[in-house]
PDB file of N, CA and C in Angstrom:
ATOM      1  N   UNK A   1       3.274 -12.804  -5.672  1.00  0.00           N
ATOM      2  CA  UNK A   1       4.027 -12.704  -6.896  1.00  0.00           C
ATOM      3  C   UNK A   1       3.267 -11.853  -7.915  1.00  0.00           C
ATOM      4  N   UNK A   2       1.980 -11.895  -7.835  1.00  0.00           N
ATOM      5  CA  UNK A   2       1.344 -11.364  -8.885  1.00  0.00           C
ATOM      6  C   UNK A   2       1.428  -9.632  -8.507  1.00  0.00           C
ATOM      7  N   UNK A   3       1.412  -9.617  -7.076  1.00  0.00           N
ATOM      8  CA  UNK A   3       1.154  -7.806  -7.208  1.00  0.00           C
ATOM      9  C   UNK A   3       2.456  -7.515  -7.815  1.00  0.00           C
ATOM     10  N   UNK A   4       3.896  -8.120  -7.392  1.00  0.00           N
ATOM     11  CA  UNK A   4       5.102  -7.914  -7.374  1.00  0.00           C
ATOM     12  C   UNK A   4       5.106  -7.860  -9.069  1.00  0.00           C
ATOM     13  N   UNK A   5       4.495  -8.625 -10.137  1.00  0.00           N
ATOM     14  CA  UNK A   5       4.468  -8.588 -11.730  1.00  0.00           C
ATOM     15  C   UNK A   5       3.637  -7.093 -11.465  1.00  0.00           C
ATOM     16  N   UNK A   6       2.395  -6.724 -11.308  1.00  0.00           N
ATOM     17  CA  UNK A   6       2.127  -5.527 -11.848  1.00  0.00           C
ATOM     18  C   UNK A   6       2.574  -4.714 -11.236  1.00  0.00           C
ATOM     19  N   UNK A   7       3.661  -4.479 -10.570  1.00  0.00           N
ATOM     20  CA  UNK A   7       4.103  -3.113 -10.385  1.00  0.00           C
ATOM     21  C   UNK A   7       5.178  -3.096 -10.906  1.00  0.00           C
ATOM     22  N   UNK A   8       5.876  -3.388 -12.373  1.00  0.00           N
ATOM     23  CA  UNK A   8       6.393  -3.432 -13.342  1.00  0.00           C
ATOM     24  C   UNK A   8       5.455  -2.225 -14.456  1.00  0.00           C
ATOM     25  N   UNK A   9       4.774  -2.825 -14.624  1.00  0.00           N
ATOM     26  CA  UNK A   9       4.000  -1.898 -16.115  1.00  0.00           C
ATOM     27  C   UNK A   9       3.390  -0.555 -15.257  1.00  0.00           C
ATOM     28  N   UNK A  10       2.900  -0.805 -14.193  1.00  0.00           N
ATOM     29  CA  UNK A  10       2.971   0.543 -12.961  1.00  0.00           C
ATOM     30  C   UNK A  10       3.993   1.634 -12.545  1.00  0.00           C
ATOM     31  N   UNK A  11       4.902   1.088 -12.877  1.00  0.00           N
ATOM     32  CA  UNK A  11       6.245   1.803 -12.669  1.00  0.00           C
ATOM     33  C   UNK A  11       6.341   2.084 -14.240  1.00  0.00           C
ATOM     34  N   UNK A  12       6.224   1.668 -14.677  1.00  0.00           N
ATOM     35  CA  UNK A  12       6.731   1.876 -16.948  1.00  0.00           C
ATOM     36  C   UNK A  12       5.856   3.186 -16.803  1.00  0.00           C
ATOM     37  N   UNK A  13       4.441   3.006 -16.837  1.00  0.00           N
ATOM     38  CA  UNK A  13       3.040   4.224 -16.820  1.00  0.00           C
ATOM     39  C   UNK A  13       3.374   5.094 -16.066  1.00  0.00           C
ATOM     40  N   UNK A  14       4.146   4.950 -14.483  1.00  0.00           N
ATOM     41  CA  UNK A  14       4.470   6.939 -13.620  1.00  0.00           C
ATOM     42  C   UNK A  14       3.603   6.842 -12.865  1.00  0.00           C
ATOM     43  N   UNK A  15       2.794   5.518 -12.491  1.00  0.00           N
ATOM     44  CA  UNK A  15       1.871   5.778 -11.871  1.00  0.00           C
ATOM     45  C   UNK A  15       2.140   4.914 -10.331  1.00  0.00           C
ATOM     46  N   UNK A  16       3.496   4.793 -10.133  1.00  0.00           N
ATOM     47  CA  UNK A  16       3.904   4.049  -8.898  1.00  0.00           C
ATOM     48  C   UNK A  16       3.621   5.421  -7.915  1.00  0.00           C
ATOM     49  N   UNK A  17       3.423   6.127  -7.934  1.00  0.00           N
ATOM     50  CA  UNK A  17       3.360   7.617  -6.641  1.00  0.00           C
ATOM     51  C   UNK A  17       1.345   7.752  -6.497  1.00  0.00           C
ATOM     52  N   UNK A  18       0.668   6.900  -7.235  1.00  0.00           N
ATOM     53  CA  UNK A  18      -0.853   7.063  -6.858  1.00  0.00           C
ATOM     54  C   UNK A  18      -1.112   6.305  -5.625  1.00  0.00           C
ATOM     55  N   UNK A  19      -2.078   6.528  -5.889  1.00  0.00           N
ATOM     56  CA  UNK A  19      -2.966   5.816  -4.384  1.00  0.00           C
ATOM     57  C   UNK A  19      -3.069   4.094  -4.702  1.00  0.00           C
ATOM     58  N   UNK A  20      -3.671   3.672  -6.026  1.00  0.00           N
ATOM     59  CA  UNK A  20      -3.524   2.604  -6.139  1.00  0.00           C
ATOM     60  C   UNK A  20      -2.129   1.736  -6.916  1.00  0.00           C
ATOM     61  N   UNK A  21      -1.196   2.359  -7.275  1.00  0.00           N
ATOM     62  CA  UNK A  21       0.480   2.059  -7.208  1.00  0.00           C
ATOM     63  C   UNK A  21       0.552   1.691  -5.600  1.00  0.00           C
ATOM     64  N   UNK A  22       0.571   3.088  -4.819  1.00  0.00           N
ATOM     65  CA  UNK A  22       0.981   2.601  -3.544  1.00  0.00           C
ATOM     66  C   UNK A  22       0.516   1.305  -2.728  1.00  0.00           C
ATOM     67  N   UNK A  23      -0.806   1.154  -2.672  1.00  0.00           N
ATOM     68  CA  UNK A  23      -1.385  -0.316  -2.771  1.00  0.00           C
ATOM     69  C   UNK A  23      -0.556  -1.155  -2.821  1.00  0.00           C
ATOM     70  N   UNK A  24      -0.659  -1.130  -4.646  1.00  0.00           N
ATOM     71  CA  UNK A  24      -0.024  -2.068  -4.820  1.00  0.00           C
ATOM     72  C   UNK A  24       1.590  -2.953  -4.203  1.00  0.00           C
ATOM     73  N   UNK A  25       2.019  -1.150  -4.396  1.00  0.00           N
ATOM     74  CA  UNK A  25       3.657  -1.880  -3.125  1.00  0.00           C
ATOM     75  C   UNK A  25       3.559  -2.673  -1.854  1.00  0.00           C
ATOM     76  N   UNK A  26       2.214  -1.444  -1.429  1.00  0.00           N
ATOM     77  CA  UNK A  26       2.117  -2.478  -0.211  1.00  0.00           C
ATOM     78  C   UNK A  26       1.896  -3.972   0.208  1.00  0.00           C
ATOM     79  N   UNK A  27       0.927  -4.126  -0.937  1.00  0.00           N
ATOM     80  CA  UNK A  27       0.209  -5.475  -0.973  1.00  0.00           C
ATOM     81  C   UNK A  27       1.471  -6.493  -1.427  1.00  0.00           C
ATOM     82  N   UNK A  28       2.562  -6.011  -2.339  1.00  0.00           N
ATOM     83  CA  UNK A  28       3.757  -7.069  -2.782  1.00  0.00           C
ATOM     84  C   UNK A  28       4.840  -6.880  -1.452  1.00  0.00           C
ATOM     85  N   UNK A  29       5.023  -6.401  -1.034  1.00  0.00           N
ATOM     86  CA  UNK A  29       5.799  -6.453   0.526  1.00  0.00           C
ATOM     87  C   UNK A  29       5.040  -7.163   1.782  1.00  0.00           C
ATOM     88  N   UNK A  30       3.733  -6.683   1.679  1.00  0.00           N
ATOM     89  CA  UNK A  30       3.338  -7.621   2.924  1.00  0.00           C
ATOM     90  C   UNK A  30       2.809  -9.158   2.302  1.00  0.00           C
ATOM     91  N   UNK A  31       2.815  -9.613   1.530  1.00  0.00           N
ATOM     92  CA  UNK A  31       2.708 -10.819   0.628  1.00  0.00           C
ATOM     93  C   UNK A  31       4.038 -11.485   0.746  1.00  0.00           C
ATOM     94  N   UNK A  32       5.203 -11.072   0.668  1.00  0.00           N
ATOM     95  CA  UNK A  32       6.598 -11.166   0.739  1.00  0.00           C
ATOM     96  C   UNK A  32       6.784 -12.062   1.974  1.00  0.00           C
ATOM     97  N   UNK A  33       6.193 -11.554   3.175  1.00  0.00           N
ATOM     98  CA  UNK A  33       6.322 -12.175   4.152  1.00  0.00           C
ATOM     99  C   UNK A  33       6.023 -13.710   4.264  1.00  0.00           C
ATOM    100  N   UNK A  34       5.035 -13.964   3.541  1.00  0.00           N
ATOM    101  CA  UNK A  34       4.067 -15.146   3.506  1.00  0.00           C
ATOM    102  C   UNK A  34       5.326 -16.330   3.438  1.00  0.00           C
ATOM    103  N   UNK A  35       6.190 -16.379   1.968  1.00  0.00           N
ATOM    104  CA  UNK A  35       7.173 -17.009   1.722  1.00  0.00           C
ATOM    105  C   UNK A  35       8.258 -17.185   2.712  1.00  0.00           C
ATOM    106  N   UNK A  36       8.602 -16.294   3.576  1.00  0.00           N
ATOM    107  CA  UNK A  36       9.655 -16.171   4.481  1.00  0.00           C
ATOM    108  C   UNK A  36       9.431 -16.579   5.539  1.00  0.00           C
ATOM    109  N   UNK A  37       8.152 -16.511   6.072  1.00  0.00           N
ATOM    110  CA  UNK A  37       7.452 -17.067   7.056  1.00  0.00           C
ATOM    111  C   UNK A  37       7.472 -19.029   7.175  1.00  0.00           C
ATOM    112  N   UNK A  38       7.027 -19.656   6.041  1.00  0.00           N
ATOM    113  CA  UNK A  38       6.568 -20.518   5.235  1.00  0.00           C
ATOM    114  C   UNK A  38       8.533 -21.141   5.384  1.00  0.00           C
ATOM    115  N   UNK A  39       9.265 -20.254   4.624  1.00  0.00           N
ATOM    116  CA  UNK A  39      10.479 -21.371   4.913  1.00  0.00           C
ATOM    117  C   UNK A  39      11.217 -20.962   6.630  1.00  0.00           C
ATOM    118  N   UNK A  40      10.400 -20.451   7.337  1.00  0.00           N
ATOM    119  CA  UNK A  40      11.264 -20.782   8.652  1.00  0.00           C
ATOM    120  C   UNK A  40      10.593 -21.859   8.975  1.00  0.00           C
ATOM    121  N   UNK A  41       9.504 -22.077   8.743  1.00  0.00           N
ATOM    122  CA  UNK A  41       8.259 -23.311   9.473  1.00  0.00           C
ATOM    123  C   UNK A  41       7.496 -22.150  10.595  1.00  0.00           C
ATOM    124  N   UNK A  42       7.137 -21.291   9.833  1.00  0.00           N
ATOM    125  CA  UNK A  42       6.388 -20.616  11.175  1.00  0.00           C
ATOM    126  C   UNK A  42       4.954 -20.836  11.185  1.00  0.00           C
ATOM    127  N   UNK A  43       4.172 -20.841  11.601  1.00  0.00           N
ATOM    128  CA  UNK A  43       2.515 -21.470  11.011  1.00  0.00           C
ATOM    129  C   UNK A  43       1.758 -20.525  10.029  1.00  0.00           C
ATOM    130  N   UNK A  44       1.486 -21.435   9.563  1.00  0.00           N
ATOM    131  CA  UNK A  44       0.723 -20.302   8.033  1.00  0.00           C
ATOM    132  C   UNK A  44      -0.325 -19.211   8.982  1.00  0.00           C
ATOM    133  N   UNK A  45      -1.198 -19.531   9.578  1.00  0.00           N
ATOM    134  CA  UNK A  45      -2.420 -18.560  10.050  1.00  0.00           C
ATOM    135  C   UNK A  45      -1.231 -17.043  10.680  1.00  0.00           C
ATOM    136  N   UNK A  46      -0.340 -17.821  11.454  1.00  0.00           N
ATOM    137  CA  UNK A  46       0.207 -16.699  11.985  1.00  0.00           C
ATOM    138  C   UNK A  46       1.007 -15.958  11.057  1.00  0.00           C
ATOM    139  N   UNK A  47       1.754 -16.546  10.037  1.00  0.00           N
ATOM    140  CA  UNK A  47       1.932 -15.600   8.946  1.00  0.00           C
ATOM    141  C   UNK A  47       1.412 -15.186   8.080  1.00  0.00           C
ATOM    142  N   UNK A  48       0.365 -15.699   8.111  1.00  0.00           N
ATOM    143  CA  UNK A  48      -1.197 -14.465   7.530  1.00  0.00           C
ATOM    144  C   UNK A  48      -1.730 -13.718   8.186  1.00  0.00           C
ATOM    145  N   UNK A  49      -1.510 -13.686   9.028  1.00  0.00           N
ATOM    146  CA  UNK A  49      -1.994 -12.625  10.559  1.00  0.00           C
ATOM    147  C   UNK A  49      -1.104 -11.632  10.690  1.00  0.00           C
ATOM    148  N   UNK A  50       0.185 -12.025  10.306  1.00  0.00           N
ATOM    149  CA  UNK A  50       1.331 -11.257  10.227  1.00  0.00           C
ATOM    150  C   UNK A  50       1.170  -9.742   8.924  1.00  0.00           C
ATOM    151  N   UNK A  51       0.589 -10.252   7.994  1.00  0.00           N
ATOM    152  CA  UNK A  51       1.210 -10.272   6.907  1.00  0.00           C
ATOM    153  C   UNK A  51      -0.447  -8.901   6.343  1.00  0.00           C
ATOM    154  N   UNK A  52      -1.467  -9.349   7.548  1.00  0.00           N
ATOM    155  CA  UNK A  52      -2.756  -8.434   7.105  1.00  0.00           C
ATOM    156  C   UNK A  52      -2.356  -7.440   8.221  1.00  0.00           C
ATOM    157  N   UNK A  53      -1.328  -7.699   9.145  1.00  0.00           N
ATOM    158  CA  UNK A  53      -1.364  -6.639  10.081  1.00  0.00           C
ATOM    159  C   UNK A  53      -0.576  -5.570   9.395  1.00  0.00           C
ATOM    160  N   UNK A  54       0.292  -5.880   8.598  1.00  0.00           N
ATOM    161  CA  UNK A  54       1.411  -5.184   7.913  1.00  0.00           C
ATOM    162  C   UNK A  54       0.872  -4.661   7.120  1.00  0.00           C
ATOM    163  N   UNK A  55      -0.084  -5.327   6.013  1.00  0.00           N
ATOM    164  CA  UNK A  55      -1.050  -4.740   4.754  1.00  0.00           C
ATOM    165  C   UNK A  55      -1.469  -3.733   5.626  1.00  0.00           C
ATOM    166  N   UNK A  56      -2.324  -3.435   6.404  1.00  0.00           N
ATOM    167  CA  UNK A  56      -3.597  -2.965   7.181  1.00  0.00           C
ATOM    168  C   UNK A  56      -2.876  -1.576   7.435  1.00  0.00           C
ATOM    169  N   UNK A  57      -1.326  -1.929   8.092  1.00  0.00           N
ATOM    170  CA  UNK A  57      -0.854  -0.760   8.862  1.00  0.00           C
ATOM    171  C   UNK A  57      -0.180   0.218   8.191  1.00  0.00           C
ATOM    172  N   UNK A  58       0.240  -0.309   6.991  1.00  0.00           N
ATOM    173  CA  UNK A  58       1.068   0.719   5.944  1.00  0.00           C
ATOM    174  C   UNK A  58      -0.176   1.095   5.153  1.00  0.00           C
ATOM    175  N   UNK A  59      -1.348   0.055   4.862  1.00  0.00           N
ATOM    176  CA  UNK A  59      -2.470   0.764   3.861  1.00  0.00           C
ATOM    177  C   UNK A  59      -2.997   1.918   4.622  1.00  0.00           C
ATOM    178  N   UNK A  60      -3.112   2.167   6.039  1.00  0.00           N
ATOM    179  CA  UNK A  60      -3.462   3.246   6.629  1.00  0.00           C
ATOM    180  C   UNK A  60      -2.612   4.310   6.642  1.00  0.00           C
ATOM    181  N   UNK A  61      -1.231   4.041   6.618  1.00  0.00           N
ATOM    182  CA  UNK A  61      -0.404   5.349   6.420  1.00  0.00           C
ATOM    183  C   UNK A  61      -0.534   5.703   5.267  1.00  0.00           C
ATOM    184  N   UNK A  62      -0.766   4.925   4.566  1.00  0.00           N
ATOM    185  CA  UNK A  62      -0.672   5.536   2.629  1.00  0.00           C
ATOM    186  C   UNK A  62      -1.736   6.221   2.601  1.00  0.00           C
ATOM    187  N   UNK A  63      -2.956   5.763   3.420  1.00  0.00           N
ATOM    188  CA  UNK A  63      -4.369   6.993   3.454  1.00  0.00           C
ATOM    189  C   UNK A  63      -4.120   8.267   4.186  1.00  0.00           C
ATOM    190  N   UNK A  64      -3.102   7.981   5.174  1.00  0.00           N
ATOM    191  CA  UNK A  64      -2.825   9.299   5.850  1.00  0.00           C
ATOM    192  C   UNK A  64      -1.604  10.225   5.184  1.00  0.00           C
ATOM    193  N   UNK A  65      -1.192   9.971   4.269  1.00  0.00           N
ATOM    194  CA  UNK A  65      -0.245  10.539   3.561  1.00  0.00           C
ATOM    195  C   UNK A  65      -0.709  10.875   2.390  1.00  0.00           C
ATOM    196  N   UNK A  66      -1.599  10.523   1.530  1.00  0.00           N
ATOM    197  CA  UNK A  66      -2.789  10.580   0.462  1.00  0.00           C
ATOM    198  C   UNK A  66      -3.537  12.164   1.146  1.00  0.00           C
ATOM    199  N   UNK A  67      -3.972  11.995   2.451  1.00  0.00           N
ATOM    200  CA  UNK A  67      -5.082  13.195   2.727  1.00  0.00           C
ATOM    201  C   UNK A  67      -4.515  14.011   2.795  1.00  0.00           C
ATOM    202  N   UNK A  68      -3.180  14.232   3.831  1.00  0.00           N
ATOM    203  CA  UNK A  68      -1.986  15.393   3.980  1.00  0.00           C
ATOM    204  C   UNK A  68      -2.194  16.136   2.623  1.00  0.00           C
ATOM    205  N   UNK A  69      -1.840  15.470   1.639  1.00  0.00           N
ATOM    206  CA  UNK A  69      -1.205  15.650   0.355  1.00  0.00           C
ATOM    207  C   UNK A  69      -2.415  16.440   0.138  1.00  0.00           C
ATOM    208  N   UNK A  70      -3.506  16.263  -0.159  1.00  0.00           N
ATOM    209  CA  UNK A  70      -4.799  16.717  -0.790  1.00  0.00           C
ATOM    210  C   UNK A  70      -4.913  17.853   0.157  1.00  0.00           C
ATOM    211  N   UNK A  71      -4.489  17.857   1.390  1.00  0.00           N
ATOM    212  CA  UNK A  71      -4.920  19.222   2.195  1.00  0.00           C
ATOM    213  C   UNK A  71      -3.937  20.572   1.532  1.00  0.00           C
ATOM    214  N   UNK A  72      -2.695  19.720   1.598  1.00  0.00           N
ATOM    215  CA  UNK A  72      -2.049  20.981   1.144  1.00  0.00           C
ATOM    216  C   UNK A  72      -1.040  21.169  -0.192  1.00  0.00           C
ATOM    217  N   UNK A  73      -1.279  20.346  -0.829  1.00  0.00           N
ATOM    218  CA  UNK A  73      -0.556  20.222  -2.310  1.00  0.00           C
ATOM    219  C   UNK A  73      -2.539  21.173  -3.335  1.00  0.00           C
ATOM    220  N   UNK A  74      -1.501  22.258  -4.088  1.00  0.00           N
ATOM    221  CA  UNK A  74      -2.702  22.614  -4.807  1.00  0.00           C
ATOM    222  C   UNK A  74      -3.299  21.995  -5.775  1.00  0.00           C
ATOM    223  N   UNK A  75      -2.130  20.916  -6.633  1.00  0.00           N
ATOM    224  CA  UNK A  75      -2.965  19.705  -7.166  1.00  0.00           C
ATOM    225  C   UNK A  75      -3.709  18.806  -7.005  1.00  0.00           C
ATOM    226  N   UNK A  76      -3.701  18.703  -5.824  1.00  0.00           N
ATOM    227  CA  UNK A  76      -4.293  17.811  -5.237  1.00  0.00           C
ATOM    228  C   UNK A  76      -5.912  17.786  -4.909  1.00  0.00           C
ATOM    229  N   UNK A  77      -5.699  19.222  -4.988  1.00  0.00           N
ATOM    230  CA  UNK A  77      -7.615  19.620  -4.292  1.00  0.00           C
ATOM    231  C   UNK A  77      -8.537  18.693  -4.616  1.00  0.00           C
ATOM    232  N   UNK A  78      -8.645  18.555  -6.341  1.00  0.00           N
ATOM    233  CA  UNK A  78      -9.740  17.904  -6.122  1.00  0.00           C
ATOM    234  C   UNK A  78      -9.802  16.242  -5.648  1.00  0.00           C
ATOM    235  N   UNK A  79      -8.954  16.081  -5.107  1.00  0.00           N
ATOM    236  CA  UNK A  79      -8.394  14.357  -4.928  1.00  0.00           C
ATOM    237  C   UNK A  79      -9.787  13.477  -4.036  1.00  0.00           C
ATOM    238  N   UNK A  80     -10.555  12.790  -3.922  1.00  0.00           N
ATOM    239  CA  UNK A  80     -11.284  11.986  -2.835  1.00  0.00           C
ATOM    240  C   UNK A  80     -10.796  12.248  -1.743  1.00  0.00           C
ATOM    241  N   UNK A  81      -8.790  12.228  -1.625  1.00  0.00           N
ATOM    242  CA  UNK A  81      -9.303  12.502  -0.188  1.00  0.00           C
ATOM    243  C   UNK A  81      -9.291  13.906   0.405  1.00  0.00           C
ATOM    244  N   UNK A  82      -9.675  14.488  -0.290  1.00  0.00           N
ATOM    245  CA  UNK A  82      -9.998  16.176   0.444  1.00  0.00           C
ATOM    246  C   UNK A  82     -11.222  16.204   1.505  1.00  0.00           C
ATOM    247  N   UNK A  83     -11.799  15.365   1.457  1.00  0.00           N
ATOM    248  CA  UNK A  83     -13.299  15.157   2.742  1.00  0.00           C
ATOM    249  C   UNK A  83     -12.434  15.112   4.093  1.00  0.00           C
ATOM    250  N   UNK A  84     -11.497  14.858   4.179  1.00  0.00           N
ATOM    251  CA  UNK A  84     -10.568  14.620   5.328  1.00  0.00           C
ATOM    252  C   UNK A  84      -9.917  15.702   5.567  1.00  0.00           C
ATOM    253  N   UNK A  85      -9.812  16.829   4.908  1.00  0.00           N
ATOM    254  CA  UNK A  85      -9.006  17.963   5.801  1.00  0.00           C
ATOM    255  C   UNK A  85      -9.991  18.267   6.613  1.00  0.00           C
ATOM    256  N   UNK A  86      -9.115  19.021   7.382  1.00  0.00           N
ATOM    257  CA  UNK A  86     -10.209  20.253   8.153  1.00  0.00           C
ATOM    258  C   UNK A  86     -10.544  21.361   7.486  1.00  0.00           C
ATOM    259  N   UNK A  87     -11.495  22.332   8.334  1.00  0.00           N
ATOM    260  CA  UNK A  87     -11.787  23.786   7.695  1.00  0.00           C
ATOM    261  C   UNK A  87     -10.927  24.774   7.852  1.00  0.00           C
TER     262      UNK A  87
END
C-alpha cells in the first residue's frame, strides 16, 4: 500500500518515467499480489516467493530498458547506466 501512496506525488512531479518511479511501479504491482494470494488461502511464503520473483523479473527489465535508453537516446549519455553499452 505504501509504494502504491507514493506513486501519487511521483506521478504529480513527472517523475513516474525514471529509474526510481519505475521501481516504484514495480514494487506496488508485485506487492499487489501478496493480498490476492492471502484471500485465495494460498500460503504466505509461496506468495512471497511469488511476489520477489515478479519484483526481481520486471526490476531486471526496467535495468535493461534503462541501459538501451542510455546507449542510444542522446539525453541519456550521461545516465549510470551508460557502463553497459558496448563500444
Amino acid at each position: 500500500m505504501a509504494a502504491a501512496a507514493l506513486l501519487i506525488p511521483t506521478a504529480l512531479l513527472g517523475k513516474q518515467k525514471t529509474l526510481p518511479g519505475e521501481f516504484l511501479v514495480v514494487t506496488a504491482f508485485a506487492t499487489l499480489l501478496l493480498p490476492v494470494a492471502s484471500a485465495s488461502g494460498a500460503h504466505p511464503l509461496k506468495a512471497g516467493l511469488a511476489a520477489a520473483v515478479w519484483w526481481l523479473s520486471f526490476g531486471l527489465g526496467t535495468l535493461e530498458v534503462h541501459a538501451i535508453k542510455a546507449r542510444f537516446k542522446e539525453s541519456a549519455r550521461q545516465q549510470w547506466t551508460r557502463w553497459g553499452r558496448a563500444p
